[in-house]
C-alpha atoms as a PDB file:
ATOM      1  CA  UNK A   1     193.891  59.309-342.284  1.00  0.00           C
ATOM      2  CA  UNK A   2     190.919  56.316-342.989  1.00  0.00           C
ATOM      3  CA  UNK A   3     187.996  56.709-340.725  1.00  0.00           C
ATOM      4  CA  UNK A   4     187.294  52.802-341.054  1.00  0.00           C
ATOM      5  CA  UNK A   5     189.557  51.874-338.301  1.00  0.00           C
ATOM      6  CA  UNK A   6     190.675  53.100-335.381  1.00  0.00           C
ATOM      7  CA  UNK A   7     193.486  51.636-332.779  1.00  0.00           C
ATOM      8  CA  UNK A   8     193.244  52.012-329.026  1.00  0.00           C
ATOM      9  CA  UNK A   9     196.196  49.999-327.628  1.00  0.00           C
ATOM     10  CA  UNK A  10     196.191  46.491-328.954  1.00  0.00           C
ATOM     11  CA  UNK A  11     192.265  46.540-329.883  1.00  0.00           C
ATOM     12  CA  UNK A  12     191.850  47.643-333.894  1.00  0.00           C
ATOM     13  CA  UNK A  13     188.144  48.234-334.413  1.00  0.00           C
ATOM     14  CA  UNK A  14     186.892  47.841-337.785  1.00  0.00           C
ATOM     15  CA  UNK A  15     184.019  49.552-339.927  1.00  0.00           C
ATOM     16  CA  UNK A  16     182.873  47.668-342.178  1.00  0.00           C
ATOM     17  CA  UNK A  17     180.296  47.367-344.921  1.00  0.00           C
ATOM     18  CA  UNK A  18     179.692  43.800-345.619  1.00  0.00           C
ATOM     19  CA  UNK A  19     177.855  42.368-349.239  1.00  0.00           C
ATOM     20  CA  UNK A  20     176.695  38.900-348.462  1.00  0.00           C
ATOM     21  CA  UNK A  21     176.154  36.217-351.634  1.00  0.00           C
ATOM     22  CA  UNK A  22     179.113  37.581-353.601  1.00  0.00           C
ATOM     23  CA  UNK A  23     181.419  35.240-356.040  1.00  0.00           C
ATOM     24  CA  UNK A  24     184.038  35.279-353.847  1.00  0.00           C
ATOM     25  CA  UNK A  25     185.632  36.262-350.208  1.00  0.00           C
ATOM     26  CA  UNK A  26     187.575  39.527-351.086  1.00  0.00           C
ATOM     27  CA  UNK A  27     188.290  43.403-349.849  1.00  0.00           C
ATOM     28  CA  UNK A  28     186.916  45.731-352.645  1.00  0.00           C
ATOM     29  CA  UNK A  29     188.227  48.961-351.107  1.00  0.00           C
ATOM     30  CA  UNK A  30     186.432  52.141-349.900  1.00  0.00           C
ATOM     31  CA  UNK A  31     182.957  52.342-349.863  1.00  0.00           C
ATOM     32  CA  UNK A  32     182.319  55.629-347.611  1.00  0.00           C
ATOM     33  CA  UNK A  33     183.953  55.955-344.508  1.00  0.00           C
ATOM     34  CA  UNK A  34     184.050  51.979-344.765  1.00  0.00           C
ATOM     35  CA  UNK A  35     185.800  48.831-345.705  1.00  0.00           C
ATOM     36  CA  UNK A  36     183.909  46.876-348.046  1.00  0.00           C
ATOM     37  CA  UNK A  37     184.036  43.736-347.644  1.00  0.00           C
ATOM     38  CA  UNK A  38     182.426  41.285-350.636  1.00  0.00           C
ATOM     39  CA  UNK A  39     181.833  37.644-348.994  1.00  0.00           C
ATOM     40  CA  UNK A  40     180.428  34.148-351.019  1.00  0.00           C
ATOM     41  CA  UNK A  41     178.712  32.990-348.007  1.00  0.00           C
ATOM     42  CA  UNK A  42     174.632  33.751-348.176  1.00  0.00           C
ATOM     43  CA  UNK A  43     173.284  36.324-345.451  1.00  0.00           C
ATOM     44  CA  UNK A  44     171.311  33.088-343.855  1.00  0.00           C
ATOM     45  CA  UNK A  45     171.384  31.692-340.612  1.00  0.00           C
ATOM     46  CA  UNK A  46     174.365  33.857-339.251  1.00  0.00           C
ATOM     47  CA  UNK A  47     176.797  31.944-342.123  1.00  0.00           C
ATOM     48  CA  UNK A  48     177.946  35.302-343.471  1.00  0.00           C
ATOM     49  CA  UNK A  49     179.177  36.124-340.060  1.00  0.00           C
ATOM     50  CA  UNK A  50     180.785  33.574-339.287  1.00  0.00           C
ATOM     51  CA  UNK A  51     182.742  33.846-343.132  1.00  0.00           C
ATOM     52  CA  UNK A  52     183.237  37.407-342.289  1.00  0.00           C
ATOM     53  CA  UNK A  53     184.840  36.796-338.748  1.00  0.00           C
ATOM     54  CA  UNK A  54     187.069  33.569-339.894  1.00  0.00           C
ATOM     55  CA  UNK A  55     188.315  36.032-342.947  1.00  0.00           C
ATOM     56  CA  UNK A  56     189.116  39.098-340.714  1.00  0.00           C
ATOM     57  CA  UNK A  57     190.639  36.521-338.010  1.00  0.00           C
ATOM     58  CA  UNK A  58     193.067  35.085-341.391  1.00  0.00           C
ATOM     59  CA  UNK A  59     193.674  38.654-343.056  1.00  0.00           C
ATOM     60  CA  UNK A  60     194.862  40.279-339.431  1.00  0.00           C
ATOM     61  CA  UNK A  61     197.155  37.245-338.976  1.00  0.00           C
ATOM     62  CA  UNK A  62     195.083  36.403-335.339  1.00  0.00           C
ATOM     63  CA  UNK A  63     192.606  33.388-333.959  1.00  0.00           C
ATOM     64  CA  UNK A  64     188.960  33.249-334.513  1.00  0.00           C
ATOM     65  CA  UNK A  65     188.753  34.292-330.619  1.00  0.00           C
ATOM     66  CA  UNK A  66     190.648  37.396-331.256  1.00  0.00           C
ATOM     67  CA  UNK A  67     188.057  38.424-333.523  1.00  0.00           C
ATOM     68  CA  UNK A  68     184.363  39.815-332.465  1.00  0.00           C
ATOM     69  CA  UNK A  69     181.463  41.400-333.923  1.00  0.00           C
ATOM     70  CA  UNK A  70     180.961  43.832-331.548  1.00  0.00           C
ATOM     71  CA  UNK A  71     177.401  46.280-333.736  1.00  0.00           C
ATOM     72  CA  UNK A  72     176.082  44.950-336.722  1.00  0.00           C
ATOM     73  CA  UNK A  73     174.596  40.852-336.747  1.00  0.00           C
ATOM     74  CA  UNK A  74     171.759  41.630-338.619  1.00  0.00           C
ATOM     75  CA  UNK A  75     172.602  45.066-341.386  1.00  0.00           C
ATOM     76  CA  UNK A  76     175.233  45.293-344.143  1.00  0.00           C
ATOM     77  CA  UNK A  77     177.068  47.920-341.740  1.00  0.00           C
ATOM     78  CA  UNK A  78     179.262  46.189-339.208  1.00  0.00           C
ATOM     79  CA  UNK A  79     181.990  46.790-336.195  1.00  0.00           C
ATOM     80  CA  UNK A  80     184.364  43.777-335.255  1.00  0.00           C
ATOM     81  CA  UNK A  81     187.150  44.322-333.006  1.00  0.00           C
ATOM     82  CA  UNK A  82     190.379  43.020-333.915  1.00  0.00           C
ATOM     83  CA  UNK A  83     192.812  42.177-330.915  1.00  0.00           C
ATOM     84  CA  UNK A  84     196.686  41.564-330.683  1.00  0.00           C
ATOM     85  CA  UNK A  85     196.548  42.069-334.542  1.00  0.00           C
ATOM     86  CA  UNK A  86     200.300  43.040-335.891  1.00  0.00           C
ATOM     87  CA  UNK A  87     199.019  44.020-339.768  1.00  0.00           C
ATOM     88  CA  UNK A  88     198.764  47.165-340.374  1.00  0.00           C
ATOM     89  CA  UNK A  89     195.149  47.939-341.614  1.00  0.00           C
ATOM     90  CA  UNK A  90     196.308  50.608-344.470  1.00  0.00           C
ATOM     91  CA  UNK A  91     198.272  47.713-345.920  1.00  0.00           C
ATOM     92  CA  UNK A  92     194.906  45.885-346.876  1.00  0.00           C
ATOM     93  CA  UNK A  93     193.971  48.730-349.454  1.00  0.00           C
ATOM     94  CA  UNK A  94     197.518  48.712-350.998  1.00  0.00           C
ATOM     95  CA  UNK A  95     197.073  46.341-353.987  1.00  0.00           C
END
């Protein structure tokens, strides 16, 4: 069993470990007790937020309002909630 997610009825919460400024928007597996997300937009202005939230809002198959960064705005280390999501998160790892 991951420690990067945990379920609690239809609420998924996430723990993630977010590199701003990358090449390109993409999951890049484990990093700790983590998911490591790599995203292109630049930590500036709350952009890489936003990137991260729209791209865990398209990967879990749900709306933008679905999706909310619940610890993290300003650090690398983050916690969004996921609700009503149907993916399994496991299944994002499997490549």
């Amino acid at each position: 069993m991951s420690e990067w997610y945990r379920r609690d009825g239809d609420i998924l919460s996430l723990t993630l470990h977010v590199q701003p400024g990358a090449k390109r928007t993409e999951i890049s597996g484990l990093h700790g007790e983590a998911l490591k997300i790599r995203l292109a937009a630049p930590p500036i202005e709350g952009r890489a937020n936003e990137a991260l939230l729209r791209f865990v809002a398209d990967t879990f198959d749900v709306t933008l309002r679905q999706v909310e960064l619940k610890q993290g705005g300003q650090s690398r280390h983050k916690v969004v909630l996921v609700t009503g999501s149907n993916v399994a998160p496991e299944s994002l790892l499997i490549e």
